[in-house]
N, C-alpha and C. Protein backbone atom coordinates (compact mmCIF):
# COMPACT_ATOMS: atom_id res chain seq x y z
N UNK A 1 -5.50 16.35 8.90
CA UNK A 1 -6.55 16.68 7.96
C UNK A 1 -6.87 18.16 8.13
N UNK A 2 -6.94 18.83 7.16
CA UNK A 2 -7.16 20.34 6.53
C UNK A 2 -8.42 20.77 5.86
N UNK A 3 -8.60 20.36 4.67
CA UNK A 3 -9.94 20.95 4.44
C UNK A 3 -10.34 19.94 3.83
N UNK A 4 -9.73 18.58 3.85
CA UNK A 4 -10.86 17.51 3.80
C UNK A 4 -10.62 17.20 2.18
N UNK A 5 -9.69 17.60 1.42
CA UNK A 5 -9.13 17.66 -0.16
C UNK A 5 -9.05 16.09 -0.05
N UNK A 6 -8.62 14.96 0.93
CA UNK A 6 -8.05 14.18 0.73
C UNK A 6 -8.67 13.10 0.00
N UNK A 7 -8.46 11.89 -0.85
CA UNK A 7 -9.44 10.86 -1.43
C UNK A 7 -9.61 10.21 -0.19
N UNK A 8 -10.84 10.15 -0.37
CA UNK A 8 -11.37 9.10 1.26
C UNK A 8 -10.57 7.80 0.67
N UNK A 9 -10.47 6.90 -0.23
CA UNK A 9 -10.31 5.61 -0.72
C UNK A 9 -8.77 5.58 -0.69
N UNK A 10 -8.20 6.75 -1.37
CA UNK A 10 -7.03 6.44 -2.01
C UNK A 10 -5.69 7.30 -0.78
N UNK A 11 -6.24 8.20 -0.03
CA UNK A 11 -5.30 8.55 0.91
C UNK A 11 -5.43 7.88 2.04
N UNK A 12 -4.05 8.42 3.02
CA UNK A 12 -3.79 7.62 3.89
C UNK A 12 -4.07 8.54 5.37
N UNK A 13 -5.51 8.99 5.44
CA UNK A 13 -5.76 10.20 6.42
C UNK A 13 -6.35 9.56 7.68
N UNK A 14 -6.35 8.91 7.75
CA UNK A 14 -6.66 7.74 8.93
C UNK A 14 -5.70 6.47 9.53
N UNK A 15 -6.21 6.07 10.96
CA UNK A 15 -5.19 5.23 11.31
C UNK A 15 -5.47 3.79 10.38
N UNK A 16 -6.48 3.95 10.12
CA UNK A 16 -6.54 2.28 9.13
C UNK A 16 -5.92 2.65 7.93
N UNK A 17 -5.67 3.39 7.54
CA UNK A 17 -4.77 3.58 6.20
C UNK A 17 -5.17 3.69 5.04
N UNK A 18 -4.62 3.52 4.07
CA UNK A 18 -5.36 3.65 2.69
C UNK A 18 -6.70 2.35 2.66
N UNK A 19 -7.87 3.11 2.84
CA UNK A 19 -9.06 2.02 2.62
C UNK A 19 -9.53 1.02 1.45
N UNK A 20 -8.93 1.78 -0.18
CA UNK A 20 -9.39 1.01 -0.93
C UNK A 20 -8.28 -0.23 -1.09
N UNK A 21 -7.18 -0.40 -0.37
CA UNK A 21 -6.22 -1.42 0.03
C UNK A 21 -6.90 -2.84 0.28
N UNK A 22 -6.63 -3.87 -0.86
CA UNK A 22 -7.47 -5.27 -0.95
C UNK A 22 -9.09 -5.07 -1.08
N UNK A 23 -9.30 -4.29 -1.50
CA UNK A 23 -10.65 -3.90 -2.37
C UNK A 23 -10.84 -4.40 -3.91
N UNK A 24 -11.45 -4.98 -4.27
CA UNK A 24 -11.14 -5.65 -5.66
C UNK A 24 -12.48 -4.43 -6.59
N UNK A 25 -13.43 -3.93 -5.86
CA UNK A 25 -14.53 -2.98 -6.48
C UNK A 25 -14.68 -1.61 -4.72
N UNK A 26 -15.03 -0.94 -5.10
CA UNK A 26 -15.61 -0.06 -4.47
C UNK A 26 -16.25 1.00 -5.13
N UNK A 27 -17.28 1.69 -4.70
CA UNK A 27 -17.98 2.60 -5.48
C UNK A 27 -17.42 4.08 -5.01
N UNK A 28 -18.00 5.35 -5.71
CA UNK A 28 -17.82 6.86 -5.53
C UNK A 28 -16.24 6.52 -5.37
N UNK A 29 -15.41 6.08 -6.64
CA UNK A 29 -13.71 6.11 -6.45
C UNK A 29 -13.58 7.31 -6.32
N UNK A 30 -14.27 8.59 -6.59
CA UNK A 30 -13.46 10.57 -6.55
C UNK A 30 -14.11 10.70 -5.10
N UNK A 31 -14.59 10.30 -4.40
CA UNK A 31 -15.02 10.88 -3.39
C UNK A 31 -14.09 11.18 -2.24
N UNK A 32 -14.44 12.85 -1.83
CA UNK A 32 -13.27 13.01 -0.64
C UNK A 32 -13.92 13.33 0.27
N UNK A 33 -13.01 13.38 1.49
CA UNK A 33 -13.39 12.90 3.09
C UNK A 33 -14.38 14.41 2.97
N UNK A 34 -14.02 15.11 2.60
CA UNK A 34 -15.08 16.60 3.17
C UNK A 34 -16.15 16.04 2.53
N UNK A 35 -16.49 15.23 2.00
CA UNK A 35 -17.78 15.18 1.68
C UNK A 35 -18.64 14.00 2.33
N UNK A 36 -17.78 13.35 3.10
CA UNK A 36 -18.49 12.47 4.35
C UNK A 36 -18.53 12.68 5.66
N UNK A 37 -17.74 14.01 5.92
CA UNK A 37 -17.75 14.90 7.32
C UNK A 37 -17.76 16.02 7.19
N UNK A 38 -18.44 17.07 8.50
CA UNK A 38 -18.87 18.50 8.50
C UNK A 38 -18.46 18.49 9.97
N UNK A 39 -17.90 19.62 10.37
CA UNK A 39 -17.62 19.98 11.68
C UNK A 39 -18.91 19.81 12.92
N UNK A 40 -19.98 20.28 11.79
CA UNK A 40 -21.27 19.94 12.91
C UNK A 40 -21.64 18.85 12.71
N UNK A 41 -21.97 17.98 12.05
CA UNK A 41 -22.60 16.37 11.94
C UNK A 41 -21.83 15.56 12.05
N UNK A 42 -20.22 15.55 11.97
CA UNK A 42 -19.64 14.28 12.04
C UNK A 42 -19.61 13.65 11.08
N UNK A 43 -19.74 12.35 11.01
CA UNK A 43 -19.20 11.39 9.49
C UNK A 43 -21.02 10.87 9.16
N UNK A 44 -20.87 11.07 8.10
CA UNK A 44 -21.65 10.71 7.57
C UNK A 44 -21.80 9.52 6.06
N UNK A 45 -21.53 8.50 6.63
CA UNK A 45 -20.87 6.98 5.67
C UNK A 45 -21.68 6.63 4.69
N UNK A 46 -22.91 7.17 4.21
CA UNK A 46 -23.96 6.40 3.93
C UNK A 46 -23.78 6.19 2.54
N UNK A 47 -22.69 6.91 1.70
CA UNK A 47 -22.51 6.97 0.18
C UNK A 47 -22.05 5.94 0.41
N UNK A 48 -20.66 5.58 1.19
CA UNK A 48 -19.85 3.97 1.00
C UNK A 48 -20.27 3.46 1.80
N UNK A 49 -21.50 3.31 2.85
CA UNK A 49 -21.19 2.07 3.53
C UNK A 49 -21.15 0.69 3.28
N UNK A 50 -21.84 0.50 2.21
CA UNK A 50 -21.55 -0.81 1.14
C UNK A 50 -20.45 -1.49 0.86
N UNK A 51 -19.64 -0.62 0.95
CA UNK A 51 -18.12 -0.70 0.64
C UNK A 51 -17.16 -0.93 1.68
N UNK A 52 -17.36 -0.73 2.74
CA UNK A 52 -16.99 -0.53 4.29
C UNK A 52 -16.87 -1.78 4.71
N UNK A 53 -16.11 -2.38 5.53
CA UNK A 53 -16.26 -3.59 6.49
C UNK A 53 -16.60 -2.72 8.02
N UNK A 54 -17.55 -3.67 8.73
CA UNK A 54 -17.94 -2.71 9.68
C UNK A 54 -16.50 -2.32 10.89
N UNK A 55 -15.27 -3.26 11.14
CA UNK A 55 -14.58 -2.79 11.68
C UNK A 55 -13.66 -1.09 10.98
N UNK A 56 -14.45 -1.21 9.37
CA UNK A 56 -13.54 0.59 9.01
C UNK A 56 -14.39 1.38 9.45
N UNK A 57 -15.89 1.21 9.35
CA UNK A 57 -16.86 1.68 9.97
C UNK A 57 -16.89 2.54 11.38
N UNK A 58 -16.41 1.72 12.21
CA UNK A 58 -15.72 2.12 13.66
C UNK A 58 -14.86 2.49 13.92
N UNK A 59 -13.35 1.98 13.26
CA UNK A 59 -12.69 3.05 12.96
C UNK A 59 -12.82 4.40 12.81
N UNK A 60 -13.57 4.42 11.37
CA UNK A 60 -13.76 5.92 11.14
C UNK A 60 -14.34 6.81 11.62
N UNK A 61 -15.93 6.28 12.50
CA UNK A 61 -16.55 7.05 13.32
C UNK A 61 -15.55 7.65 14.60
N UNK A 62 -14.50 6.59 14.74
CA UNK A 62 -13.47 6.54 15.65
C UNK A 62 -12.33 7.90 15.76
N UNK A 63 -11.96 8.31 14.33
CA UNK A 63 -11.30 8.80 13.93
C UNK A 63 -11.85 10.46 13.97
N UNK A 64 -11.40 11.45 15.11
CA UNK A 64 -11.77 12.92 15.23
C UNK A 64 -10.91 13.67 14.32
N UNK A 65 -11.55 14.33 13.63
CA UNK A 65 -11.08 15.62 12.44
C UNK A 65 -11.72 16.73 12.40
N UNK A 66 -11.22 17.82 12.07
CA UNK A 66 -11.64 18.99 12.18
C UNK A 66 -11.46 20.09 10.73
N UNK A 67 -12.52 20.42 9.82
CA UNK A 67 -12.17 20.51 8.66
C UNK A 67 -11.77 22.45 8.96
N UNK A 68 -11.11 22.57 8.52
CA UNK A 68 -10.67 23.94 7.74
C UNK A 68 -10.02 24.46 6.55
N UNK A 69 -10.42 25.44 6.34
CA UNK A 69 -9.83 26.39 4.91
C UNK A 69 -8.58 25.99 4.72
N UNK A 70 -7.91 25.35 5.46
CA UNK A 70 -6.10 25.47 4.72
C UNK A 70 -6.08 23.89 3.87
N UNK A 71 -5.30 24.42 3.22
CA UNK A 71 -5.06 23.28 2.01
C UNK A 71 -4.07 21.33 2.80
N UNK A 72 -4.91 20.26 2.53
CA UNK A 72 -3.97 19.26 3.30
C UNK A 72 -2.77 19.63 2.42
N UNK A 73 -2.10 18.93 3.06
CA UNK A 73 -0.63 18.44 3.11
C UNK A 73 -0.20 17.06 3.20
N UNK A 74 0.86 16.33 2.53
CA UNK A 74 1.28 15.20 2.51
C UNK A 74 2.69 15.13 4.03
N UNK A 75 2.79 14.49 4.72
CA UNK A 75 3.62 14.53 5.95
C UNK A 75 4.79 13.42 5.38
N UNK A 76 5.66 13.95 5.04
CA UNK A 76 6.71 13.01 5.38
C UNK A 76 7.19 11.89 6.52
N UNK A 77 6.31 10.92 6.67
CA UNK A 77 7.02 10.55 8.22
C UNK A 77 8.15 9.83 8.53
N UNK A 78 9.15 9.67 7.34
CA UNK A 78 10.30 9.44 8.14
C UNK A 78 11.42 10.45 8.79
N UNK A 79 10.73 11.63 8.85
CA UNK A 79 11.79 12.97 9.10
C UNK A 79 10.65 13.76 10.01
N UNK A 80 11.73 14.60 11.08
CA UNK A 80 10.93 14.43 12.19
C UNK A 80 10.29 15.93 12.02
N UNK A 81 10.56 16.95 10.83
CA UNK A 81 9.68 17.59 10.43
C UNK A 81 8.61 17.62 9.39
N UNK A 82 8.38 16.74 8.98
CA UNK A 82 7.72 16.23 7.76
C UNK A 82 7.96 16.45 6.82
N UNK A 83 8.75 16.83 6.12
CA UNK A 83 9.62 17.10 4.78
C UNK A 83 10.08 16.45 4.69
N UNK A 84 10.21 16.39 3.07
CA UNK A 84 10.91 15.50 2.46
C UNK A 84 12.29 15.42 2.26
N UNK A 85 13.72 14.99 2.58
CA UNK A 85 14.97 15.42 2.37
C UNK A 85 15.51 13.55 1.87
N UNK A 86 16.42 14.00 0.92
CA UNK A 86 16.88 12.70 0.40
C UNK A 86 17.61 11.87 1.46
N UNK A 87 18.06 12.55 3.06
CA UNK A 87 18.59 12.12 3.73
C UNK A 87 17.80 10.89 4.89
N UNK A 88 16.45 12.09 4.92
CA UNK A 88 15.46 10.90 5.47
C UNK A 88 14.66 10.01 4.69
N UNK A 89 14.94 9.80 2.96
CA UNK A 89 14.90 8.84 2.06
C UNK A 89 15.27 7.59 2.49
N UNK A 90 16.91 8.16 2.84
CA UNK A 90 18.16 6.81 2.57
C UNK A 90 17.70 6.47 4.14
N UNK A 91 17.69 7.23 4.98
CA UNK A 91 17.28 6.61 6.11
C UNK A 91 15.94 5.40 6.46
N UNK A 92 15.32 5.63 5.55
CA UNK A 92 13.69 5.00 5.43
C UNK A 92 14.31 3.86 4.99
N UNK A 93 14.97 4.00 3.87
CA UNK A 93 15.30 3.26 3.12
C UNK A 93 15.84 1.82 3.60
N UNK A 94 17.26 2.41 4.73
CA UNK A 94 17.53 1.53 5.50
C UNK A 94 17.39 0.86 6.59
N UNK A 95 16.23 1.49 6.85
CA UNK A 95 15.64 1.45 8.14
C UNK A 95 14.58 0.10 8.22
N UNK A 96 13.80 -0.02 6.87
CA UNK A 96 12.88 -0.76 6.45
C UNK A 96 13.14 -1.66 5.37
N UNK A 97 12.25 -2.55 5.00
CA UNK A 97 12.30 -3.59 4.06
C UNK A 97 11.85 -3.48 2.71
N UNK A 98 12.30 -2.54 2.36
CA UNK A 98 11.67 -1.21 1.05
C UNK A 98 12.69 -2.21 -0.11
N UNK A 99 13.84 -2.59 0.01
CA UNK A 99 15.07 -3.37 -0.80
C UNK A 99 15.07 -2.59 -1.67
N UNK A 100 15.49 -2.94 -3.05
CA UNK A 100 15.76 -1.87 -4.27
C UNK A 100 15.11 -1.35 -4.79
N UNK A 101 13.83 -1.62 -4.79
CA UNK A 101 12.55 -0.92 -5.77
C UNK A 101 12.44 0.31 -4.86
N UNK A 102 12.51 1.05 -4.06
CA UNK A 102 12.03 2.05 -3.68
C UNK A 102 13.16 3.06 -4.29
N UNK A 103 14.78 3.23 -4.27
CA UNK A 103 15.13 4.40 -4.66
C UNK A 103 14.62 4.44 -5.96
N UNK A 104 14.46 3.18 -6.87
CA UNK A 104 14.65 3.40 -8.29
C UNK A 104 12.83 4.56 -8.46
N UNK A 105 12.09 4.00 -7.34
CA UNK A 105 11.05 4.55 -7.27
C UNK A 105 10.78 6.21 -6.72
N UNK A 106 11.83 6.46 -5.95
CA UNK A 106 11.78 7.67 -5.78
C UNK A 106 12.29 8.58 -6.75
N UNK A 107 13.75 7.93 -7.50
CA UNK A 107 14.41 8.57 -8.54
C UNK A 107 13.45 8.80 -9.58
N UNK A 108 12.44 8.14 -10.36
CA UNK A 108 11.89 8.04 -10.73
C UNK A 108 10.75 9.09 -11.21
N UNK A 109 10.03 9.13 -9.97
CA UNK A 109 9.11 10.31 -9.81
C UNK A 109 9.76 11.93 -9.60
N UNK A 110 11.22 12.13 -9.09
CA UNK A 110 11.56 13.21 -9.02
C UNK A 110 12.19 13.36 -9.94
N UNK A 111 12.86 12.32 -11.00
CA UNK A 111 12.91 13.04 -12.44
C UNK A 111 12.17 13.32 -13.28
N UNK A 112 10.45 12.83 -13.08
CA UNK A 112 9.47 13.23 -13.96
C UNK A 112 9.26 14.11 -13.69
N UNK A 113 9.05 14.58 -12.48
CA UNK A 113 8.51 16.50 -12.08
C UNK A 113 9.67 17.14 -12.23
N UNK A 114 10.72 16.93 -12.38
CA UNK A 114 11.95 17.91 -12.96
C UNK A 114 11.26 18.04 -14.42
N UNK A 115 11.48 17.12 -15.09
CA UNK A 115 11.34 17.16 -16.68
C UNK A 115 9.91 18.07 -17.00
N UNK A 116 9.07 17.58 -16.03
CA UNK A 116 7.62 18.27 -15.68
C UNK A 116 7.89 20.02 -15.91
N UNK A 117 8.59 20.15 -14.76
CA UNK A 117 9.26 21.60 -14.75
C UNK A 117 9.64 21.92 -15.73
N UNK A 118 10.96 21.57 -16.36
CA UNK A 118 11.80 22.05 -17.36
C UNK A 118 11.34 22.26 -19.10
N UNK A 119 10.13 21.17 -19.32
CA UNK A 119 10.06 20.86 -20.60
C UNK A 119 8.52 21.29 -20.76
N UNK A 120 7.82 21.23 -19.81
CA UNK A 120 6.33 21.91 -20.23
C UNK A 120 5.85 22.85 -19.17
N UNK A 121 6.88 23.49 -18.58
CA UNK A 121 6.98 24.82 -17.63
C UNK A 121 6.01 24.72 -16.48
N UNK A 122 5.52 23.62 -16.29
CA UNK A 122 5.18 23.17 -14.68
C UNK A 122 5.69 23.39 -13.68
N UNK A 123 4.96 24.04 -12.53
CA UNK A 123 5.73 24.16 -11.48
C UNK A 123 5.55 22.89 -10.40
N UNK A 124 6.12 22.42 -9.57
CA UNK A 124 5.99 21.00 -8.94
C UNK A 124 6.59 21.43 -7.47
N UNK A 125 6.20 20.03 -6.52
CA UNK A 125 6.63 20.77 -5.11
C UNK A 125 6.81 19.31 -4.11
N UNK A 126 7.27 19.28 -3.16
CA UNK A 126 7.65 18.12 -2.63
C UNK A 126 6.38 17.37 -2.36
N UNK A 127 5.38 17.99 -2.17
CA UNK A 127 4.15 17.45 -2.10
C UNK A 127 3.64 15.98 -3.30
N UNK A 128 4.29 17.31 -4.63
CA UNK A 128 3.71 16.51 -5.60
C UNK A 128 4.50 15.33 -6.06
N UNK A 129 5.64 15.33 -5.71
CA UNK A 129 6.72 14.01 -5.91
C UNK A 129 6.28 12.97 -4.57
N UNK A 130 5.62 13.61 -3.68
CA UNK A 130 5.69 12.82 -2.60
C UNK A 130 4.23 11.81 -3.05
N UNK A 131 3.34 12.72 -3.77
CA UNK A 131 2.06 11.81 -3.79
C UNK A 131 2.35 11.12 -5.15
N UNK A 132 2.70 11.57 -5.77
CA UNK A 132 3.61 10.86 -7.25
C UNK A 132 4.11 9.21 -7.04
N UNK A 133 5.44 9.10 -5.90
CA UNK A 133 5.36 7.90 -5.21
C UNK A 133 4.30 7.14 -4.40
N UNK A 134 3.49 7.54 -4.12
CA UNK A 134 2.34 7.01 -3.03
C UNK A 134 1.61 6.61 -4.27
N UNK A 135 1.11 7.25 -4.79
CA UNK A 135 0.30 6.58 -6.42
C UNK A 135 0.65 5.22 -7.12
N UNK A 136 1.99 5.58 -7.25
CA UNK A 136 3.26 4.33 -7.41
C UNK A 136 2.83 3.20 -7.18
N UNK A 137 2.58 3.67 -5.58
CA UNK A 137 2.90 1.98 -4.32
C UNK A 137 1.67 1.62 -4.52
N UNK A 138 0.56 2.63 -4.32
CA UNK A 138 -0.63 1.87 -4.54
C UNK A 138 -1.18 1.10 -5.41
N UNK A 139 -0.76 1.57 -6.29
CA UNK A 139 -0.76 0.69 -8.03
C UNK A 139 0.05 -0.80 -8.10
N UNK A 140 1.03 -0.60 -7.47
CA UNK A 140 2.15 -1.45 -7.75
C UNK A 140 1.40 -2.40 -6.04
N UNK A 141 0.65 -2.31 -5.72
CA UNK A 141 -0.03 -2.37 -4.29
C UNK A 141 -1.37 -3.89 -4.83
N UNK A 142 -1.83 -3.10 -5.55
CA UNK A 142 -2.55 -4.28 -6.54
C UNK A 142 -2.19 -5.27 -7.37
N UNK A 143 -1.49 -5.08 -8.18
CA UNK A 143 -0.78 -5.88 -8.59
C UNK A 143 0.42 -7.10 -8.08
N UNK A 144 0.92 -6.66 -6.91
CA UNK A 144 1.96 -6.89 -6.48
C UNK A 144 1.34 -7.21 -4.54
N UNK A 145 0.43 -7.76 -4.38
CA UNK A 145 0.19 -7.05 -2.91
C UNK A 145 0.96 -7.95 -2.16
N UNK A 146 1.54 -8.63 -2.15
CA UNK A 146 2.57 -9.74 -1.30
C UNK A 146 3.83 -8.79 -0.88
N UNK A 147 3.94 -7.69 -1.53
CA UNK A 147 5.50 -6.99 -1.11
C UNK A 147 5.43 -6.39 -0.23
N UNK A 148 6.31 -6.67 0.55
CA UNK A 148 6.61 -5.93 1.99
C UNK A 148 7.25 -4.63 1.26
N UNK A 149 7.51 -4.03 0.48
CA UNK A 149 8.05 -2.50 0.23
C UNK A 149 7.08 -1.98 0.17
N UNK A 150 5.88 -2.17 0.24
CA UNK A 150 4.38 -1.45 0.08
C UNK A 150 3.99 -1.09 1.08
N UNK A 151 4.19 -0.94 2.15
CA UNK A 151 4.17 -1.16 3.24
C UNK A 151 3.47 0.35 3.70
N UNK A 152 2.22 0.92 3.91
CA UNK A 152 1.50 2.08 3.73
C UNK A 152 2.37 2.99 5.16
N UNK A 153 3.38 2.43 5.55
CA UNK A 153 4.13 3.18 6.81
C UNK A 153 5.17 3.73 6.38
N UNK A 154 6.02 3.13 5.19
CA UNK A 154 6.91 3.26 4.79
C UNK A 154 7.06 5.14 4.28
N UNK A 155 6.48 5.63 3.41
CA UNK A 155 5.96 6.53 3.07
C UNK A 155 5.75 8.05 4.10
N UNK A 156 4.60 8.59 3.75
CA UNK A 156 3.91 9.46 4.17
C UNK A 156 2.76 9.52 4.42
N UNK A 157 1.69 10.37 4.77
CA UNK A 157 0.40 9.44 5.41
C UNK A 157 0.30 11.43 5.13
N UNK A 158 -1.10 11.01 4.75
CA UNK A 158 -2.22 12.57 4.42
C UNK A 158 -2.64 13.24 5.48
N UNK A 159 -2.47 14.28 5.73
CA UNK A 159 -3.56 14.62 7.10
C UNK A 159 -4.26 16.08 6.64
């Protein structure tokens, strides 16, 4: 975690993982982590605690971060520098219980930010293909929550 850009609900900047995960309602859906922690006060839950089960509660008080000026970043974690390379794709790929929906899912999102690029002069970055798929899973996360390819490890995780 960087300057706290991340969706408290919808990223994965903690060890409990994406929080709004088997949430059927939660409130403040735009709300991001810099706005429930300050370097001097610590976490301050009181917008969601409604929303909270008290074991995320503890967790999160659990969870030490330190906000600064630099912009987060999405971490690749199946590559042992955090980037994204199609090599530590196929590796994820085979490594885990992802089965066929994930390349068609990666192909997917990195031909929309090509086309993104090419056809309405967007510039795009591994970041943005990377959260492109994570959007994906989460969606496809609700609908679908029985699939082991959803699997919030599989991926990349926010910090």
């Amino acid at each position: 975690m960087t300057n706290g850009e991340s969706s408290f609900w919808h990223g994965n900047w903690s060890s409990l993982g994406v929080l709004c995960k088997g949430k059927d309602t939660y409130h403040n859906a735009t709300i991001k982590v810099k706005d429930l922690h300050s370097n001097e006060a610590g976490w301050n839950l009181e917008a969601v605690q409604d929303d909270l089960l008290v074991d995320e509660v503890s967790g999160i008080w659990a969870t030490k971060i330190f906000l600064t000026s630099e912009e987060d970043e999405y971490i690749w974690q199946p590559s042992s520098n955090g980037k994204f390379s199609l090599s530590s794709a196929h590796g994820a790929i085979r490594e885990s219980r992802i089965g066929m929906k994930m390349p068609s899912l990666i192909c997917w999102e990195s031909w929309k930010e090509r086309n993104s690029s090419l056809y309405q002069a967007t510039s795009s970055s591994q970041s943005q293909v990377i959260h492109g798929i994570n959007q994906v899973r989460r969606d496809l996360a609700v609908t679908y929550p029985m699939e082991k390819f959803l699997a919030a490890s599989a991926l990349g995780r926010e910090f």
